[in-house]
Protein backbone atom coordinates (compact mmCIF):
# COMPACT_ATOMS: atom_id res chain seq x y z
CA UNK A 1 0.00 0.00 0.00
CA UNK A 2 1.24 3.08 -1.34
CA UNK A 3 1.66 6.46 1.28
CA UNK A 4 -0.51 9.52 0.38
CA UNK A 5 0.55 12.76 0.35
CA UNK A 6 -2.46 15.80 0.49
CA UNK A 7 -1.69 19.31 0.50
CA UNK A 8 -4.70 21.78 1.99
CA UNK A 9 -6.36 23.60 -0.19
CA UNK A 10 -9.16 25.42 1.76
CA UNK A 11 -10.02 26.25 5.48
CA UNK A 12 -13.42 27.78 7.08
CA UNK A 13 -11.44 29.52 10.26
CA UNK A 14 -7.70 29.74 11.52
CA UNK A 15 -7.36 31.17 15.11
CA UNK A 16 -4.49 32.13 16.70
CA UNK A 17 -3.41 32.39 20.19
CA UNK A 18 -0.70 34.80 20.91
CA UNK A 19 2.58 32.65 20.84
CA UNK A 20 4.70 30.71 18.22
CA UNK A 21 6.87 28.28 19.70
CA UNK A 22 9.97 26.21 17.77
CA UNK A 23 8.05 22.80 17.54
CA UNK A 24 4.42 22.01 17.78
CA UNK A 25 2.07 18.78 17.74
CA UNK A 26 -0.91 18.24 15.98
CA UNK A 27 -4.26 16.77 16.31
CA UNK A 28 -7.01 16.19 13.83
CA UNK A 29 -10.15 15.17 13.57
CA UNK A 30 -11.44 13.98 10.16
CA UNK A 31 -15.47 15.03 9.30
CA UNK A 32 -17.65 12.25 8.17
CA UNK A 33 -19.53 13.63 5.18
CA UNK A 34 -22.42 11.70 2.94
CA UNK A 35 -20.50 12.06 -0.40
CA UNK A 36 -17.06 11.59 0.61
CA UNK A 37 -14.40 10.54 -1.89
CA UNK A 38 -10.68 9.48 -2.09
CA UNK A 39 -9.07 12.60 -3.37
CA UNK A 40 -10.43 15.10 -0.82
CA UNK A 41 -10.66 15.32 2.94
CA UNK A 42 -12.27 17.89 5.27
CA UNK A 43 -11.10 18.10 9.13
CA UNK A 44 -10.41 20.14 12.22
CA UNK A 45 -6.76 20.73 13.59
CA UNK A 46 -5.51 21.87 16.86
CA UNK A 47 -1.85 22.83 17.22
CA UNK A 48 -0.42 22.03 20.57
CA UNK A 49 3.41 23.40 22.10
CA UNK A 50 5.65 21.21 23.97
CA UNK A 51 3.38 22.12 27.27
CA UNK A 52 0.38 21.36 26.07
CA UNK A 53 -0.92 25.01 25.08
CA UNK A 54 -3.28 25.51 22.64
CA UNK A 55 -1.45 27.58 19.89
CA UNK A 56 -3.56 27.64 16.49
CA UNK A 57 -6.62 25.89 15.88
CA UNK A 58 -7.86 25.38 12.43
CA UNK A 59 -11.48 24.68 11.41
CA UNK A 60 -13.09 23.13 8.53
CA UNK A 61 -9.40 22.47 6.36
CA UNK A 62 -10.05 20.62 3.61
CA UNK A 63 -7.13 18.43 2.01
CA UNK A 64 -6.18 17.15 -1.81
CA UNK A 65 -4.67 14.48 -2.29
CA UNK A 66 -1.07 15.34 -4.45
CA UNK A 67 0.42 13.40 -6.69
CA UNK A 68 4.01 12.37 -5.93
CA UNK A 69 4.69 13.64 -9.71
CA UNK A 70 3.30 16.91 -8.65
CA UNK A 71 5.41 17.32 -5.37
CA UNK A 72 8.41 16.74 -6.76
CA UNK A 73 8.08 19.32 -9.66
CA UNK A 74 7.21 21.46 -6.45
CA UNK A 75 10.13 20.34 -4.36
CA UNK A 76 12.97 20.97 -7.67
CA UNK A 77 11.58 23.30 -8.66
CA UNK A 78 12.53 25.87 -5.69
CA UNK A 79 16.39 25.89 -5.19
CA UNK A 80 16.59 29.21 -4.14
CA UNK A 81 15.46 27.90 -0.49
CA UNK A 82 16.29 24.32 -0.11
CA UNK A 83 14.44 24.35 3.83
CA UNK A 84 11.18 25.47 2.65
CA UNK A 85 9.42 22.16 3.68
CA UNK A 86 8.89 21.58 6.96
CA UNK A 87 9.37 17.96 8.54
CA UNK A 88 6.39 16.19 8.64
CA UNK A 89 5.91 13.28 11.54
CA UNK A 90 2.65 11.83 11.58
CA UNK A 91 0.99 8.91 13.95
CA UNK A 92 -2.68 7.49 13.61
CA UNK A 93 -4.69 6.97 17.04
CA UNK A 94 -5.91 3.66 16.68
């Protein structure tokens, strides 16, 4: 089984709360909707510092699924700032 990569592509509401630390965790939530499909997702995001503090929550982000092709155009295409992409770590819940 083949990893997916999705890149957001919308959002309903993005709050902020007052301080930006050097490394944050995330949580989501994925929505349950009626005509769901396999190239599009729709969920709500908290962003958590080392403490625990709520630092950004983002509501209603919806997700497309990007094909590898695409990200690598994206990725080779940008020397000018080889550390553009963050590191992304992510673990399921179940």
């Amino acid at each position: 089984h083949q990893q997916e990569s999705y890149m957001p592509i919308a959002y309903e509401r993005v709050r902020l709360y007052g301080h930006s630390p050097d490394t944050v965790w995330s949580h989501g939530v994925l929505r349950l909707l009626k005509d769901t499909n396999e190239e599009t997702f729709t969920g709500d995001f908290q962003l958590i510092d080392a403490n625990g503090q709520l630092v950004a929550e983002i509501t209603g982000m919806s997700l497309k699924r990007a094909r590898s092709q695409s990200l690598n155009v994206i990725v080779t295409s940008d020397r000018r700032s080889p550390n553009w992409l963050y590191q992304f770590n992510a673990t399921s819940s179940k």
